[in-house]
Protein backbone atom coordinates (compact mmCIF):
# COMPACT_ATOMS: atom_id res chain seq x y z
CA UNK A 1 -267.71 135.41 -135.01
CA UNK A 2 -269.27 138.82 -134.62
CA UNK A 3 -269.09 140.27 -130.69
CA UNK A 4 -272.76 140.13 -129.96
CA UNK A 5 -272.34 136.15 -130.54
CA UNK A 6 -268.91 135.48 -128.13
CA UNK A 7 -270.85 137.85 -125.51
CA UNK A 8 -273.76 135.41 -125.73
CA UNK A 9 -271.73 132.54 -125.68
CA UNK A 10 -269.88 133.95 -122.37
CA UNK A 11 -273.09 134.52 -121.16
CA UNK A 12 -274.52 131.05 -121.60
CA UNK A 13 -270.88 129.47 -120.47
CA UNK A 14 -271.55 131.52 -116.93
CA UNK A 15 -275.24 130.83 -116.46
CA UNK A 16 -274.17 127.27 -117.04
CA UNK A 17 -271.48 127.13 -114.52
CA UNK A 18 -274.13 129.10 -112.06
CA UNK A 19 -276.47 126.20 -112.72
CA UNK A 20 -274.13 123.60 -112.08
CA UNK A 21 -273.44 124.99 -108.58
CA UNK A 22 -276.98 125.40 -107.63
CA UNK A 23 -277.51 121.88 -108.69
CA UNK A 24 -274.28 120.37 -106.64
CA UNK A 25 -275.23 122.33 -103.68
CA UNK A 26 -278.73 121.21 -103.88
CA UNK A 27 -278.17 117.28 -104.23
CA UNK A 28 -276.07 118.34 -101.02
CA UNK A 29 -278.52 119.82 -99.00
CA UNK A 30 -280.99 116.94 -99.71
CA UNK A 31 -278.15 114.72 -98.70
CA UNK A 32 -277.73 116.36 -95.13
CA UNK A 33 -281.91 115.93 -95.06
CA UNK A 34 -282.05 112.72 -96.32
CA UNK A 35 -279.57 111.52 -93.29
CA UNK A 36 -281.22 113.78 -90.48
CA UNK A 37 -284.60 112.17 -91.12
CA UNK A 38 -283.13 108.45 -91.14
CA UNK A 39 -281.69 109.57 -87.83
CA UNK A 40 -284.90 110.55 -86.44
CA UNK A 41 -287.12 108.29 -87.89
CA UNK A 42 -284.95 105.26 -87.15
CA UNK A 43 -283.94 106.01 -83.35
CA UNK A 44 -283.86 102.63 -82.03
CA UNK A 45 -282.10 100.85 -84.52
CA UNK A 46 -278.34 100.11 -83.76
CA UNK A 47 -275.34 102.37 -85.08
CA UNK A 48 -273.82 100.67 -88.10
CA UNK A 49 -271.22 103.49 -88.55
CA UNK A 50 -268.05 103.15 -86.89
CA UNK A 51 -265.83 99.88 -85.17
CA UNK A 52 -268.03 97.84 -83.75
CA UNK A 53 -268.39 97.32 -79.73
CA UNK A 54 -266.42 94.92 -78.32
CA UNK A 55 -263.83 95.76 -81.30
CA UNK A 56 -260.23 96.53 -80.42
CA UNK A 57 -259.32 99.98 -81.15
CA UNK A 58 -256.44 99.74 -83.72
CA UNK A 59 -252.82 99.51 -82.61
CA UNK A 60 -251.64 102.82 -84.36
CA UNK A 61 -254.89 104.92 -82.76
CA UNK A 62 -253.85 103.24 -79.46
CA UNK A 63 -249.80 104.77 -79.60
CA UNK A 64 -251.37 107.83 -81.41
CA UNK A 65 -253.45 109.09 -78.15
CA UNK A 66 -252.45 109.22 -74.55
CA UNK A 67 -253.26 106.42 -72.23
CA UNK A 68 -255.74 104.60 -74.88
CA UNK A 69 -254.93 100.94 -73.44
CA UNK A 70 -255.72 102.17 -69.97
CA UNK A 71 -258.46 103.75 -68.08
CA UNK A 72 -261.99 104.58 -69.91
CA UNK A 73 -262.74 107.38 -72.02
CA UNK A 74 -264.64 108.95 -74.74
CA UNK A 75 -263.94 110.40 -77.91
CA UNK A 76 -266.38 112.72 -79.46
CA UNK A 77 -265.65 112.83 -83.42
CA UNK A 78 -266.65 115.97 -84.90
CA UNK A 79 -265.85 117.87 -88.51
CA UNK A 80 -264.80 121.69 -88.80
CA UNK A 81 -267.61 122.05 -90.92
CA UNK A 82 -270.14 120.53 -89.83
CA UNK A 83 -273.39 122.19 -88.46
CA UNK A 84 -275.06 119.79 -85.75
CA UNK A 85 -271.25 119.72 -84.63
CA UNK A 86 -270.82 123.37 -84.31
CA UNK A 87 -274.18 123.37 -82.46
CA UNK A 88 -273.28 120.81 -80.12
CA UNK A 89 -270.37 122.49 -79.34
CA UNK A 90 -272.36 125.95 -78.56
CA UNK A 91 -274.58 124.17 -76.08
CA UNK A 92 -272.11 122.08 -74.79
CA UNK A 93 -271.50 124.31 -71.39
CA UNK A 94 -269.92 122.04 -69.20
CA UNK A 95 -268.78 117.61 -69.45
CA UNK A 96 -268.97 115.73 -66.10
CA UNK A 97 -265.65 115.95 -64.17
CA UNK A 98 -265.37 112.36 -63.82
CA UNK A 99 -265.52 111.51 -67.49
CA UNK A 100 -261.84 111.90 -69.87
CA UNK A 101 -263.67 113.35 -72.96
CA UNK A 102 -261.28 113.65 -76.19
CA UNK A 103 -262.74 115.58 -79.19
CA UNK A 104 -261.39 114.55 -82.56
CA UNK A 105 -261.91 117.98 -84.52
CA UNK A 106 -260.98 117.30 -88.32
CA UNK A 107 -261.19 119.69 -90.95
CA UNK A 108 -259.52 122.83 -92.76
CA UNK A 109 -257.50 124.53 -89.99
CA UNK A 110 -259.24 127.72 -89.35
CA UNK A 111 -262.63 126.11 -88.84
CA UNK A 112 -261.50 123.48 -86.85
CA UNK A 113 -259.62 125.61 -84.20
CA UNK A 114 -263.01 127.97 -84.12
CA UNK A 115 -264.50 125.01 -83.23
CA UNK A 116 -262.03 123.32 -80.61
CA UNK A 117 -262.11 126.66 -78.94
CA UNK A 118 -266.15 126.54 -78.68
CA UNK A 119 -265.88 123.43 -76.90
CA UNK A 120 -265.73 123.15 -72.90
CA UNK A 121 -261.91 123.66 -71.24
CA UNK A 122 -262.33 120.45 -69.85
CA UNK A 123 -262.63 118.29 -73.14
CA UNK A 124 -258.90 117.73 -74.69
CA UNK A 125 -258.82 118.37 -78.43
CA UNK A 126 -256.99 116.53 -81.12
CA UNK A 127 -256.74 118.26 -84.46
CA UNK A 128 -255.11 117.03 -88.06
CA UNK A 129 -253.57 115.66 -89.47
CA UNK A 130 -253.46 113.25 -86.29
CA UNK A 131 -257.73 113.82 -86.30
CA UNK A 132 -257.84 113.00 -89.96
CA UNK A 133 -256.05 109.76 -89.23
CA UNK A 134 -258.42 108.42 -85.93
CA UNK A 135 -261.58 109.56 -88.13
CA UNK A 136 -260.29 107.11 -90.42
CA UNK A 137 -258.69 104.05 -87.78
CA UNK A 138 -262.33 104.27 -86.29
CA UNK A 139 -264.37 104.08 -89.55
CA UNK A 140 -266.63 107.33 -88.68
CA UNK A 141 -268.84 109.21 -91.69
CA UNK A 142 -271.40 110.15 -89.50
CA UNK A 143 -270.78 113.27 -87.28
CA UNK A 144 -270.66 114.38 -84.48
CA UNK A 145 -270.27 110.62 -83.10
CA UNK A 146 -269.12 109.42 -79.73
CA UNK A 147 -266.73 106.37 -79.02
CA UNK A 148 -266.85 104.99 -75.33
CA UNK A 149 -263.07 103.29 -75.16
CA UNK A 150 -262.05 101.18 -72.04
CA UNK A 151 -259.06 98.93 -72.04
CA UNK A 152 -258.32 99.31 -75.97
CA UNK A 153 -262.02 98.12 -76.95
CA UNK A 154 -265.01 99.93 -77.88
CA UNK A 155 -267.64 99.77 -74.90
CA UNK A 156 -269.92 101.99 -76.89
CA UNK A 157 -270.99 104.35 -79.86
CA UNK A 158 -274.05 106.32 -80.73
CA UNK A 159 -274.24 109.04 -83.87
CA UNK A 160 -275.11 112.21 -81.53
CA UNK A 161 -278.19 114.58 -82.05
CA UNK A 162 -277.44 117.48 -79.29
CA UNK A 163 -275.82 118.37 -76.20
CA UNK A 164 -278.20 116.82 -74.20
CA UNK A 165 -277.91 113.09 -75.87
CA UNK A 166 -273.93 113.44 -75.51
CA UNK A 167 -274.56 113.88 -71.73
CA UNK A 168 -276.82 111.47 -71.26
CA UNK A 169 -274.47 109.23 -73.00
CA UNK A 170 -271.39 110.53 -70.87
CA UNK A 171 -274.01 109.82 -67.74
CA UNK A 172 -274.75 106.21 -68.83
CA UNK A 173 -270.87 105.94 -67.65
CA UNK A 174 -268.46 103.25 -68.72
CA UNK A 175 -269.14 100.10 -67.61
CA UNK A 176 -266.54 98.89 -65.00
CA UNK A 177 -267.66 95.14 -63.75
CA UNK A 178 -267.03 92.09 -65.65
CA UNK A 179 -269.07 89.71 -66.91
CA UNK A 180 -267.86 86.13 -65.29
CA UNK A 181 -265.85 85.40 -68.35
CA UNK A 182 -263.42 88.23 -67.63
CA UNK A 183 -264.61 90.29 -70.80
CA UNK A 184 -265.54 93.55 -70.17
CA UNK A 185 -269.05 94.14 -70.25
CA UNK A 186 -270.46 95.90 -73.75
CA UNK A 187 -273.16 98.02 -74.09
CA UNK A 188 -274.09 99.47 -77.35
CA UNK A 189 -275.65 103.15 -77.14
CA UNK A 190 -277.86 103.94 -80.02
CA UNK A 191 -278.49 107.59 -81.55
CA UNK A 192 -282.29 107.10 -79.79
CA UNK A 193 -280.97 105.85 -76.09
């Protein structure tokens, strides 16, 4: 095979590696569209990601994180590399003093303590492989998400759209009276509430 043909060969294996990457990375993007606008067009219908409310949290995330089986809290699920997380985090300034917020940051190291660090002082921060684990115990995809937790159970979820949605969530509060069958009471908090 003379030169001029294994340089044009080389040349066509590159442009179709090139290609292929372009094409990955756009079925990507038009993933992460295709999922924003169902989020926005869709705000009132309930969360399907995630345990369900009124579900027990399981036994190995409840021994896993401090005081789980006790007094309410929240835990805000978000990936290293994910960009409505790492805005969230920017414009997250300040979390209610009364409210034990948790953030679950998954994701390659570096990125994830970048992002832990963006986050308010007052929000504790789990990171993996212990974060890779609760993703997984509490069935999330969707981030950044939002567990409301009281007495082992789920008392509430919503997929989150900004800073302002996570503290109107965090404002809603945790519901503390019970309903006259001794159950706690269970409110589900869609993305659109």
């Amino acid at each position: 095979m003379s030169f001029a043909a294994q340089a044009a060969l080389i040349f066509a294996s590159i442009w179709i590696g090139v290609l292929t990457v372009v094409c990955m990375l756009l079925v990507r993007q038009l993933g992460l569209v295709t999922v924003r606008l169902d989020r926005a067009s869709d705000r009132s219908a309930p969360v399907q990601d995630g345990l369900d409310v009124g579900a027990p949290i399981p036994p190995t995330l409840a021994s896993a994180l401090p005081h789980a089986n006790g007094e309410g809290f929240y835990l805000l699920i978000v990936g290293a590399m994910c960009g409505p997380c790492r805005e969230l985090a920017d414009d997250l300034h300040d979390t209610p003093d009364d409210r034990r917020v948790i953030a679950i940051v998954s994701g390659h190291e570096e990125h994830a303590q970048s992002l832990a660090a963006m986050l308010p002082p007052a929000i504790e921060v789990v990171r993996d492989p212990l974060a890779a684990r609760v993703v997984e115990l509490l069935e999330v995809e969707i981030t950044p998400f939002v567990f409301e937790i009281k007495l082992g159970r789920v008392t509430g979820k919503a997929a989150i759209r900004d800073a302002d949605h996570f503290l109107a969530f965090l404002a809603a509060g945790i519901p503390s009276s019970p309903r006259t069958n001794g159950s706690p009471t269970l409110e589900v908090s869609t993305y659109g509430q």
